[in-house]
Protein backbone atom coordinates (compact mmCIF):
# COMPACT_ATOMS: atom_id res chain seq x y z
CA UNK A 1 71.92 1.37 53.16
CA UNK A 2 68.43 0.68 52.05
CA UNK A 3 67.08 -2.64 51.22
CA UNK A 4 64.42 -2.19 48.92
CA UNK A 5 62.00 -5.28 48.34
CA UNK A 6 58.49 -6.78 46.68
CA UNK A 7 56.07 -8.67 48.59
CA UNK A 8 52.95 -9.83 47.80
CA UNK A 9 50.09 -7.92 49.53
CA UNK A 10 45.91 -9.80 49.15
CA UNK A 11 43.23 -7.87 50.60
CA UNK A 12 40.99 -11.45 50.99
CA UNK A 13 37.57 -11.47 50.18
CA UNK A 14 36.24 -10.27 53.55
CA UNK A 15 37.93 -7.54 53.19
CA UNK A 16 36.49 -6.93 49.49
CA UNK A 17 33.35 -7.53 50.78
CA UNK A 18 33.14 -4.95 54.00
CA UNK A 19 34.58 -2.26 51.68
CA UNK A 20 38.02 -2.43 53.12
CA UNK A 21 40.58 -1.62 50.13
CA UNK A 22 40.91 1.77 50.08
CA UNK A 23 41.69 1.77 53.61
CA UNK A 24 44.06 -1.40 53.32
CA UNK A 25 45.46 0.64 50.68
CA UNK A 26 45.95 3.87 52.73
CA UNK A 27 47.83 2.44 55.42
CA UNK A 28 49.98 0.55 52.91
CA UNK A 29 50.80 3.93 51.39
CA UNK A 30 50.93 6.23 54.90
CA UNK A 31 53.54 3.56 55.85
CA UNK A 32 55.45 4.77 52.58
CA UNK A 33 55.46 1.96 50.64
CA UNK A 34 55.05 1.64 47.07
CA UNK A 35 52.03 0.30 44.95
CA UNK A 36 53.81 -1.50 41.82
CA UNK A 37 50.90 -3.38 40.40
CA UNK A 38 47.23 -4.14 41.50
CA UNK A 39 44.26 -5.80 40.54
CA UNK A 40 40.90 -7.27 41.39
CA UNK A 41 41.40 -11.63 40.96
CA UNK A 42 38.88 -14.36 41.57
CA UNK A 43 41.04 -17.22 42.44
CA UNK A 44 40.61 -20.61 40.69
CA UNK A 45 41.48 -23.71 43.05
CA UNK A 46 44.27 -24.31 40.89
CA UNK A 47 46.39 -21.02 41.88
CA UNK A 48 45.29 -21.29 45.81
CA UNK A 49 46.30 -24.48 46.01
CA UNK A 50 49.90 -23.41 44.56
CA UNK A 51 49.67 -20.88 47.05
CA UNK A 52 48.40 -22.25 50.14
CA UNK A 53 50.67 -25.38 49.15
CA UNK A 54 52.47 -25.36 52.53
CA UNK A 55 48.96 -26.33 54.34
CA UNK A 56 47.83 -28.68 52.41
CA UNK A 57 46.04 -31.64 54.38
CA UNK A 58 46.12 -29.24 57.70
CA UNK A 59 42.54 -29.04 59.08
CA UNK A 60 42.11 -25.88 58.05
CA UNK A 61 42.91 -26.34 54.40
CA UNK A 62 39.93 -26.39 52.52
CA UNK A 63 37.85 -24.23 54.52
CA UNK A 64 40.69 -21.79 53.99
CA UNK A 65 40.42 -22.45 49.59
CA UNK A 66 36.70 -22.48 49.89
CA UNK A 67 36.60 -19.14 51.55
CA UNK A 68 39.13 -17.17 49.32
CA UNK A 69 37.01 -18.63 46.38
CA UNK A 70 34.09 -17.07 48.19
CA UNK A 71 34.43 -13.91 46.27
CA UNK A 72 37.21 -11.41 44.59
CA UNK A 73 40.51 -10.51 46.24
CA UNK A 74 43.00 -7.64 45.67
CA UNK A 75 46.39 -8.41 45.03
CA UNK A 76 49.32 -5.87 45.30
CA UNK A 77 52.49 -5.74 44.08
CA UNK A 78 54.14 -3.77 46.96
CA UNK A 79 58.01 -1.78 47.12
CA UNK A 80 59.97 -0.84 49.99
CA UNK A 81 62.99 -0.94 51.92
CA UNK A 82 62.00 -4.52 54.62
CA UNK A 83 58.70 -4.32 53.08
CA UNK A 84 58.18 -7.71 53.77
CA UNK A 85 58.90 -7.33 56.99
CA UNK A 86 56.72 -4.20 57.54
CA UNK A 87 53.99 -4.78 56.18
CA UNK A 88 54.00 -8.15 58.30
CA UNK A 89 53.86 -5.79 61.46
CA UNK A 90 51.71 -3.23 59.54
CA UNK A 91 48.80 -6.38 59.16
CA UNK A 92 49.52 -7.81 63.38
CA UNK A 93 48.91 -11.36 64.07
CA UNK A 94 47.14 -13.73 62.63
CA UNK A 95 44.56 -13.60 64.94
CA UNK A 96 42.41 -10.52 64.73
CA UNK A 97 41.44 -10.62 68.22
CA UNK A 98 44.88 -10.44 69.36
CA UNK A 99 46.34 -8.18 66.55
CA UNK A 100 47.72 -5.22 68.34
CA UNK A 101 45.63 -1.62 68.02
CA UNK A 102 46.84 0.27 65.07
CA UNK A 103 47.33 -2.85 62.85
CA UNK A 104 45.00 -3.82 60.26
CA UNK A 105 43.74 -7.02 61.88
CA UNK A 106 43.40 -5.41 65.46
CA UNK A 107 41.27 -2.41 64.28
CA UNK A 108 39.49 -3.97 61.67
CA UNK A 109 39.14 -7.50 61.95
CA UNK A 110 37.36 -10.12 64.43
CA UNK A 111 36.59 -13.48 64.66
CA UNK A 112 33.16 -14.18 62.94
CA UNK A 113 33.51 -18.00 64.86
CA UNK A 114 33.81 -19.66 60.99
CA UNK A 115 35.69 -22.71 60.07
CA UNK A 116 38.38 -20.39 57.89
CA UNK A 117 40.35 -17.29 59.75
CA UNK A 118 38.67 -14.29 58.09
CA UNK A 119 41.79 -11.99 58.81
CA UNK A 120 41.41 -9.45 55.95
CA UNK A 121 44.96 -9.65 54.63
CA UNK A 122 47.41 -11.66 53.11
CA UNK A 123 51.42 -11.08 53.31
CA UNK A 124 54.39 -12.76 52.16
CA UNK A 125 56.28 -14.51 55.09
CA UNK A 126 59.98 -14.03 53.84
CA UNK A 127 61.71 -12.56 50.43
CA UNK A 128 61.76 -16.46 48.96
CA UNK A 129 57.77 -16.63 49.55
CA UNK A 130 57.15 -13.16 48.03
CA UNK A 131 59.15 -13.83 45.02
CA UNK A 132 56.84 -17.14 44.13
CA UNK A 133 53.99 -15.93 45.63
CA UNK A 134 54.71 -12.85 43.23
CA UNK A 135 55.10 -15.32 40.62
CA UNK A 136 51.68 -16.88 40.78
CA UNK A 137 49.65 -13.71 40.87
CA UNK A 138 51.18 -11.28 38.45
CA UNK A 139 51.96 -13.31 35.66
């Protein structure tokens, strides 16, 4: 029985910047997932705020909004059976100098030693969080 889901998938600005999304993109599609929608945003305040809304007045707040205003970010409208799930494990921790080889965080990302994580990626925690998260960036 297949279980066939839409998260939300942001290739953050660092990643943008180092010339990162077609080989975000890659592994998102080598894992066999589907691309459903894409496009190049620059987040206002306004929609990070709705999305980082959960953090909000944690230390790490603003220097998280003022980096993902720092420059454009990819979102993706992403298909699969768990994808939510996979592409969680497909990104690794949170931490790119723990992420696990073979993830996108522990072969491509560091820590620069900046106020904000620069972790390259962005993706939905559960099915509830996709769907608003969805919501916000594809209109």
């Amino acid at each position: 029985m297949t279980h066939v889901e839409e998260t939300l998938v942001l290739i953050k600005p660092d990643g943008v910047v180092r010339n990162l999304t077609g080989e975000i993109l890659r592994r998102i599609e080598a894992k066999g997932y589907k691309l459903v929608d894409i496009k190049l945003v620059e987040a206002d305040r306004d929609r990070l705020g709705k999305h980082y809304e959960e953090h909000a007045g944690k230390p790490f707040y603003e220097p998280l909004l003022e980096f993902m205003e720092s420059g454009p970010s990819v979102a993706i409208r992403v298909a699969g059976n768990r994808v939510v799930e996979g592409f969680r494990v497909l990104a690794g921790t949170t931490d790119p100098t723990t992420a696990a080889a073979g993830t996108i965080r522990g072969d491509l990302g560091r820590d620069w030693g900046l106020a904000a994580q620069q972790n390259l990626v962005h993706g939905s925690d559960s099915v509830e969080s996709a769907d608003r998260e969805l919501a916000l960036w594809f209109d």
